[in-house]
C-alpha atoms as a PDB file:
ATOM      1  CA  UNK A   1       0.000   0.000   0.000  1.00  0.00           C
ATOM      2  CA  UNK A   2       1.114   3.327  -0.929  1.00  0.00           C
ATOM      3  CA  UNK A   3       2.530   6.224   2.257  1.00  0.00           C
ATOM      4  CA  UNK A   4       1.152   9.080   0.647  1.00  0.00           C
ATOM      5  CA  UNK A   5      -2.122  10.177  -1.442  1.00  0.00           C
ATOM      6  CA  UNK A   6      -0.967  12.743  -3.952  1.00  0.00           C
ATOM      7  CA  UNK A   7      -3.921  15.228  -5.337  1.00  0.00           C
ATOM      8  CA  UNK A   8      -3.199  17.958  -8.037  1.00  0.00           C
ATOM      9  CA  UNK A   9      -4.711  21.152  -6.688  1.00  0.00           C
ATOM     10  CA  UNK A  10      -5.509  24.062  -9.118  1.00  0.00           C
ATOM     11  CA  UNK A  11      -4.089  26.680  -6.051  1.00  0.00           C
ATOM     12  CA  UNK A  12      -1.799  24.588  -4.119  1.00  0.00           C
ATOM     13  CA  UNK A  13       0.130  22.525  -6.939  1.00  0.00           C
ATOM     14  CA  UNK A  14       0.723  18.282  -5.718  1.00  0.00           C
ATOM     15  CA  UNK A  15      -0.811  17.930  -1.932  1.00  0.00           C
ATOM     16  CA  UNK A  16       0.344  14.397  -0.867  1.00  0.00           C
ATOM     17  CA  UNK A  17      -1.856  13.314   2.159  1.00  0.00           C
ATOM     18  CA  UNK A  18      -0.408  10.667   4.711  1.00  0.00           C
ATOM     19  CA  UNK A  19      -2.347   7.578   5.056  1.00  0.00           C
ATOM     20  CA  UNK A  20      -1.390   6.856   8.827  1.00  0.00           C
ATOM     21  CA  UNK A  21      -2.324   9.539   9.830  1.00  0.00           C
ATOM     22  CA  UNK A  22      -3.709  12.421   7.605  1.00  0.00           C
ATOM     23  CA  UNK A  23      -0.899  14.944   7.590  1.00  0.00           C
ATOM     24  CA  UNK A  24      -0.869  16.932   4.124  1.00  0.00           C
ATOM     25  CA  UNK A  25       2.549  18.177   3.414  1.00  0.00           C
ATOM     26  CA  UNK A  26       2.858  20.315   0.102  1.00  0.00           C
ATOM     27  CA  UNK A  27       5.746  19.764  -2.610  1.00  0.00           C
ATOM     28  CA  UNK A  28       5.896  23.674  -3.251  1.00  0.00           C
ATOM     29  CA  UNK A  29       7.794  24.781  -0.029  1.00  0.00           C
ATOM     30  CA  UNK A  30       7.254  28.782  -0.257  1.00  0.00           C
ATOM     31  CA  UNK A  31       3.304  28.083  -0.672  1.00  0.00           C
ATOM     32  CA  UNK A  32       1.226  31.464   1.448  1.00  0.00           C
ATOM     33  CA  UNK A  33      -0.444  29.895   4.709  1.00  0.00           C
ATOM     34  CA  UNK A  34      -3.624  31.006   2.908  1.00  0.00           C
ATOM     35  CA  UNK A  35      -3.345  29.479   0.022  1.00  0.00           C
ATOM     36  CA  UNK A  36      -2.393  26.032   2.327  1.00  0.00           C
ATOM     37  CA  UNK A  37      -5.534  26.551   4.295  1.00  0.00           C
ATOM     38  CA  UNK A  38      -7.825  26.804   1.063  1.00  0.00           C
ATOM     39  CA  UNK A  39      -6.617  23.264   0.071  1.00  0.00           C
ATOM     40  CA  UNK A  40      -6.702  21.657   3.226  1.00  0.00           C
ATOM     41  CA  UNK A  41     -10.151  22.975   3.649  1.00  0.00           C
ATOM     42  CA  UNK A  42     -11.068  22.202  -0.197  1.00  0.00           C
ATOM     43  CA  UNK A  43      -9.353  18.509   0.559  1.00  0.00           C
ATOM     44  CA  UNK A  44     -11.126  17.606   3.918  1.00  0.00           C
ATOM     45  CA  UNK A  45     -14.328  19.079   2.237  1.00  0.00           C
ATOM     46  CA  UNK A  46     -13.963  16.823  -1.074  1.00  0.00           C
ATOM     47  CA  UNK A  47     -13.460  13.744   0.687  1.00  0.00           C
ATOM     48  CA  UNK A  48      -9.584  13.213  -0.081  1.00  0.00           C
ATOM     49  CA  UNK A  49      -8.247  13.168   3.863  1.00  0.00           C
ATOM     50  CA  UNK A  50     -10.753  10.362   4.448  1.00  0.00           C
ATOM     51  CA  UNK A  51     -10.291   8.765   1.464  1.00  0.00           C
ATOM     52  CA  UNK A  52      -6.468   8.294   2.043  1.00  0.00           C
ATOM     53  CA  UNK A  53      -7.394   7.391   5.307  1.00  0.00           C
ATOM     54  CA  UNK A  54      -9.424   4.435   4.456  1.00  0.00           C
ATOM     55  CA  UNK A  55     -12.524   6.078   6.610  1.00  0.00           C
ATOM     56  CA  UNK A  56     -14.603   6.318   3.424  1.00  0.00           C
ATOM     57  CA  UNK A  57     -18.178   4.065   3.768  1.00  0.00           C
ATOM     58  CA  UNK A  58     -18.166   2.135   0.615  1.00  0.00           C
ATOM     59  CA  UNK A  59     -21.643   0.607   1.080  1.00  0.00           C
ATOM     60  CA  UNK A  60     -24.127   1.559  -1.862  1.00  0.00           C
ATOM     61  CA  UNK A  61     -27.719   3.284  -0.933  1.00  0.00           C
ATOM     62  CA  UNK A  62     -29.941   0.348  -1.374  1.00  0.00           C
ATOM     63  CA  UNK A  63     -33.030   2.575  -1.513  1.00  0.00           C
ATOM     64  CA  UNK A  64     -31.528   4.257  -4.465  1.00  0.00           C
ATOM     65  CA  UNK A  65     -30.493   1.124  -6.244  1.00  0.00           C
ATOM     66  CA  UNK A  66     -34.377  -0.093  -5.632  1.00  0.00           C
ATOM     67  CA  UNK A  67     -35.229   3.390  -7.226  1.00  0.00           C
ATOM     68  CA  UNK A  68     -33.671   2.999 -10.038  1.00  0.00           C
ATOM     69  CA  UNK A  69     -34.534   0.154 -10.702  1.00  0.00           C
ATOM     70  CA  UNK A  70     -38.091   0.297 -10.709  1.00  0.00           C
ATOM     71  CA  UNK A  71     -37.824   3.721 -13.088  1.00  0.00           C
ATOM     72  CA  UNK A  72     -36.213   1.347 -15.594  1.00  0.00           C
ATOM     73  CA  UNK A  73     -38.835  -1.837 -15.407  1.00  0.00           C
ATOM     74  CA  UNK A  74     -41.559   1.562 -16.626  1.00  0.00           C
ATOM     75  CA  UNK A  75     -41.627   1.087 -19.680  1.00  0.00           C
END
């Protein structure tokens, strides 16, 4: 299993995420703290922290499966 997570951001350049333990640790080193707070926010708020952390819940929405499914059988 990979160490890191690496995500492209459009402000903060490559973001590589930890997978023990979350840390995000930038490869541009003179980054503004600003700019580093936008795309830790943008990162915990897309999903990427937890994803590299293995936290994400990969069950599927039943009810939404049953939904569709019964849209498609209307013919």
């Amino acid at each position: 299993m990979q160490k890191h997570l690496s995500v492209i951001t459009h402000a903060a350049g490559i973001v590589h995420i930890n997978r023990q333990n979350g840390h995000l640790f930038w490869e541009e080193e003179n980054l503004d703290p600003v700019v580093k707070q936008y795309a830790k926010k943008y990162l915990v708020q897309e999903g990427f922290v937890e994803q590299a952390l293995g936290v994400l819940n990969p069950e599927t929405n039943e009810s939404a499966d049953l939904f569709l499914d019964d849209i498609l059988r209307k013919d």
